[in-house]
C-alpha atoms as a PDB file:
ATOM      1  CA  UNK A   1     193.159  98.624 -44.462  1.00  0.00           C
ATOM      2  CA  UNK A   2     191.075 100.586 -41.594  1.00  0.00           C
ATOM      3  CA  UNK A   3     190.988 103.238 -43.462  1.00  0.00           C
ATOM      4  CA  UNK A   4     189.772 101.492 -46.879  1.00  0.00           C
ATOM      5  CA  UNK A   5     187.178  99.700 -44.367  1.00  0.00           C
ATOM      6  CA  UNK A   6     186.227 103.212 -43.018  1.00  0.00           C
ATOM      7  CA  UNK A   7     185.856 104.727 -46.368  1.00  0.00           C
ATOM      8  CA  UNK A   8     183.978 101.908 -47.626  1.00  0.00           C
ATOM      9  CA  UNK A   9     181.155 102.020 -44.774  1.00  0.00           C
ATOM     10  CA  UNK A  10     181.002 106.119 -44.930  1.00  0.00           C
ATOM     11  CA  UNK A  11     180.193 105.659 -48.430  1.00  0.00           C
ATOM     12  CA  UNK A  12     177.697 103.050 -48.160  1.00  0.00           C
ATOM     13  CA  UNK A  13     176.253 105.329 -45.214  1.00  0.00           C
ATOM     14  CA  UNK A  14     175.943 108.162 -47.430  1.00  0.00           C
ATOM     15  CA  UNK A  15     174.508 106.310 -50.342  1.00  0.00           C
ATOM     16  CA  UNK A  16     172.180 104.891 -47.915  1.00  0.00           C
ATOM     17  CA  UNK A  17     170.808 108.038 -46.646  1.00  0.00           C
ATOM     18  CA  UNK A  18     170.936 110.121 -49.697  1.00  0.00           C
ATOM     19  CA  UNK A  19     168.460 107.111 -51.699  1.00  0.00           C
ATOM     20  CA  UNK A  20     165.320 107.937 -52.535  1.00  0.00           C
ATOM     21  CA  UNK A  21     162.733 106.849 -49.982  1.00  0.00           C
ATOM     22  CA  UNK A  22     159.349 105.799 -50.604  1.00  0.00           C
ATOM     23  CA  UNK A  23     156.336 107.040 -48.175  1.00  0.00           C
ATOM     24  CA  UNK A  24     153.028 104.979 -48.241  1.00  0.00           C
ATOM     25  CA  UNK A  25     149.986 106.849 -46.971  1.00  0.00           C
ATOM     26  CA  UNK A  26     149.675 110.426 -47.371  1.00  0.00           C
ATOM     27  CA  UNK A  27     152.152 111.505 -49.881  1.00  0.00           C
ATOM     28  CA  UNK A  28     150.341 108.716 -52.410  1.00  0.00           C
ATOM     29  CA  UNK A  29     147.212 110.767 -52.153  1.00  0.00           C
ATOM     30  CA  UNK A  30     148.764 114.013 -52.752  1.00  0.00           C
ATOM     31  CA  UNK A  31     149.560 112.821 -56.283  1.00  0.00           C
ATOM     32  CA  UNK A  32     145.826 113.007 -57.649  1.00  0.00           C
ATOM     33  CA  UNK A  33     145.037 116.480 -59.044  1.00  0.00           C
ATOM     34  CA  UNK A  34     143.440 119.013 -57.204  1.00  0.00           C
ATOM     35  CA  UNK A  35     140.247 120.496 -58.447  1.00  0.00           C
ATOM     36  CA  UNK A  36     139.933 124.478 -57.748  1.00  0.00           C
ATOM     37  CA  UNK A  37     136.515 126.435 -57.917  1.00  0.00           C
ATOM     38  CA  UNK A  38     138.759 129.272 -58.654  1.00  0.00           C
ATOM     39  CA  UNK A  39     140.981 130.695 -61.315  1.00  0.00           C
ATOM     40  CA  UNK A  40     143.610 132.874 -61.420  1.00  0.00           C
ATOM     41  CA  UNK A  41     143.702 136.892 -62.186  1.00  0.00           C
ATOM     42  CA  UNK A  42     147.407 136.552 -63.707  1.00  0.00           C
ATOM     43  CA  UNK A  43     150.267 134.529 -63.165  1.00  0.00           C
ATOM     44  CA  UNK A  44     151.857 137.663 -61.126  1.00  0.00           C
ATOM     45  CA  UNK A  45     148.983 137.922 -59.047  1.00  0.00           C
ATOM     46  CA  UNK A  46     148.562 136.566 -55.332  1.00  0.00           C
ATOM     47  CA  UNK A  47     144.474 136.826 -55.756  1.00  0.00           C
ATOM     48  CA  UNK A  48     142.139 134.301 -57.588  1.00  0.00           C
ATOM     49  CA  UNK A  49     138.852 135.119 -59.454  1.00  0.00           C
ATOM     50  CA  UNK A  50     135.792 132.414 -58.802  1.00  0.00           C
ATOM     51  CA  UNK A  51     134.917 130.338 -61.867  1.00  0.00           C
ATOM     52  CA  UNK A  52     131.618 132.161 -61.356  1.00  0.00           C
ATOM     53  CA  UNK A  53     132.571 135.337 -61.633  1.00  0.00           C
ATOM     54  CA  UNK A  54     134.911 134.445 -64.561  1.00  0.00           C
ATOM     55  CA  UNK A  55     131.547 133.086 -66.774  1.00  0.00           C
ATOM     56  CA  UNK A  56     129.658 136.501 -65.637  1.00  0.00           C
ATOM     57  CA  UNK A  57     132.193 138.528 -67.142  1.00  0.00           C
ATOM     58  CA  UNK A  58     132.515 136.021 -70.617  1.00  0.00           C
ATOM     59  CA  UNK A  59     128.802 135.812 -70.770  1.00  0.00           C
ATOM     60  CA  UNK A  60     128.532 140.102 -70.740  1.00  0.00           C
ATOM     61  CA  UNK A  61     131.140 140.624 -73.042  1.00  0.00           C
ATOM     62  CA  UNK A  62     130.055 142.192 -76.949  1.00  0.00           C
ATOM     63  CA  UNK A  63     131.190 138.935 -78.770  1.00  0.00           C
ATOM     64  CA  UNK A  64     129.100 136.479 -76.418  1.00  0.00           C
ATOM     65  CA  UNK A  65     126.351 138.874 -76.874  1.00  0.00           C
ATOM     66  CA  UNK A  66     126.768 139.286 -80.754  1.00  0.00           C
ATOM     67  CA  UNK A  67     126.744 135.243 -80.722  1.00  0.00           C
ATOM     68  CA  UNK A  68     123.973 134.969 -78.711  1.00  0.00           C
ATOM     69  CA  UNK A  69     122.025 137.612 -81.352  1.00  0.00           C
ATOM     70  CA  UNK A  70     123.354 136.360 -84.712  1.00  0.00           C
ATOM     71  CA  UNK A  71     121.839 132.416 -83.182  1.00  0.00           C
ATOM     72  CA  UNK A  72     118.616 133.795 -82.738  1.00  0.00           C
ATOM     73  CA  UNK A  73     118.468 135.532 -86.274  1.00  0.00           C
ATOM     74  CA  UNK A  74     119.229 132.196 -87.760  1.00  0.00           C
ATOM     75  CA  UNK A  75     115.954 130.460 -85.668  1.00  0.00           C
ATOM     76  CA  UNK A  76     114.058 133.161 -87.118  1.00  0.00           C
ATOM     77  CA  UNK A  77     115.015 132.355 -90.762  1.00  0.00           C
ATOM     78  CA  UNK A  78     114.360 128.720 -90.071  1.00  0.00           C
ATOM     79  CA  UNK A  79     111.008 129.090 -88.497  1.00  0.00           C
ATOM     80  CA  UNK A  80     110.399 131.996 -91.447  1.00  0.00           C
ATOM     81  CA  UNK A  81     111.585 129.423 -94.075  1.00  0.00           C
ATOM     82  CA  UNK A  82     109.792 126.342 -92.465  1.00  0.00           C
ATOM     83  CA  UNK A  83     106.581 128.201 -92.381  1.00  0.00           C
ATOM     84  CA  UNK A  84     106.986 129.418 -96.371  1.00  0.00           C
ATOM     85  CA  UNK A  85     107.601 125.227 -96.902  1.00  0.00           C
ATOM     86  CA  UNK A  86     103.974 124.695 -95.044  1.00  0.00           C
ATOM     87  CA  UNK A  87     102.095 127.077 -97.106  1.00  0.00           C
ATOM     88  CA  UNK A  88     103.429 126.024-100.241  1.00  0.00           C
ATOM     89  CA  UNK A  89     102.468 122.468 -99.146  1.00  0.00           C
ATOM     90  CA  UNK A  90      98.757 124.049 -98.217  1.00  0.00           C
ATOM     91  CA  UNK A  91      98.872 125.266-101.512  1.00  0.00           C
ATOM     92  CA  UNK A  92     100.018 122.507-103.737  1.00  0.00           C
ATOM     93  CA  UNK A  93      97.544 119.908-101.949  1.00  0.00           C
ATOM     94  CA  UNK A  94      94.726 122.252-102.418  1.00  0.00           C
ATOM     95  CA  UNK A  95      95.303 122.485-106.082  1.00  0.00           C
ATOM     96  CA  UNK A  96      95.493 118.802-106.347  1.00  0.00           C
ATOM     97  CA  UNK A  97      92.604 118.532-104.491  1.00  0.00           C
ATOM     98  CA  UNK A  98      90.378 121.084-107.220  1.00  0.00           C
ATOM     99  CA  UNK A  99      92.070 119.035-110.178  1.00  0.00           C
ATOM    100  CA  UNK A 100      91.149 115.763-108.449  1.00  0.00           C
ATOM    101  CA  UNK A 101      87.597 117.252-108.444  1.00  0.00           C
ATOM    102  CA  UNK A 102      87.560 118.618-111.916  1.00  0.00           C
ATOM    103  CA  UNK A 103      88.320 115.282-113.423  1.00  0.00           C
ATOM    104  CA  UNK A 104      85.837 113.529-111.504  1.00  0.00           C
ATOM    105  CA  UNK A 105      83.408 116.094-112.414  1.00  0.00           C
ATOM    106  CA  UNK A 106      84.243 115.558-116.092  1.00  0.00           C
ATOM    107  CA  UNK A 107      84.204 111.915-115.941  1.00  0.00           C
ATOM    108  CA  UNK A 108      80.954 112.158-114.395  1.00  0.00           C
ATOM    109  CA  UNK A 109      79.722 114.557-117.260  1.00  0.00           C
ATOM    110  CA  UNK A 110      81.396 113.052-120.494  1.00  0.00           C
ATOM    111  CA  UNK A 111      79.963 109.741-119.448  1.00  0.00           C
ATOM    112  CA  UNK A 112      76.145 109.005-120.696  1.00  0.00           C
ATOM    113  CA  UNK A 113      73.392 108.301-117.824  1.00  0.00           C
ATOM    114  CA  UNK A 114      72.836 105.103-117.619  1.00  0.00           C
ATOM    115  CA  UNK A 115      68.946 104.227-117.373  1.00  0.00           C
ATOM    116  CA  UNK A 116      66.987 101.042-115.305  1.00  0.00           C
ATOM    117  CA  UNK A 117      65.775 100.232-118.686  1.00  0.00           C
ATOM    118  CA  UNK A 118      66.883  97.259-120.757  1.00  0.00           C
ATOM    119  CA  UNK A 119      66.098  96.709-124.280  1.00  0.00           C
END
């Protein structure tokens, strides 16, 4: 019996001490994520690369650079295009403008004069 009684508490001791304990305080804030300014070279690597650095490089490389040229070749069509649309426009109101005047200067000449004079 002192021995079941002996095995009994060393197991509750171990149990006890082997539990998972809960801190309040410091180890709570440790959970939130961690925001680095910096970026790592490789996952071999000891060394980290700033963020800045990282959009230098990105920015100079050919394909940002072709992007960057092909975007401004399509503003230039648009404008180009846009500005075709305007004169066009110019152009259509203008020759609505000399029809507009050709049929009031027909209507003016088909009809008679009218005189003062009754009869």
């Amino acid at each position: 019996m002192k021995n079941f009684l002996s095995a009994v508490f060393m197991v509750s001791l171990l149990l006890k001490s082997c539990s998972k304990k809960e801190t309040s305080g410091f180890a709570a804030d440790q959970d939130m994520k961690i925001h680095y300014d910096t970026a790592a070279v490789d996952s071999f690597s000891a060394g980290a690369t700033s963020i800045d650095i990282v959009r230098k490089i990105r920015m100079s490389s050919q394909k940002y650079q072709d992007s960057i040229k092909q975007a401004e070749k399509l503003q230039k069509k648009e404008q180009k295009l846009k500005e075709e649309l305007e004169k066009e426009n110019k152009k259509k109101l203008e020759e609505e403008r000399k029809k507009t005047e050709a049929e009031k200067k027909q209507k003016t000449a088909d009809s008679p004069p009218t005189n003062g004079a009754k009869t």
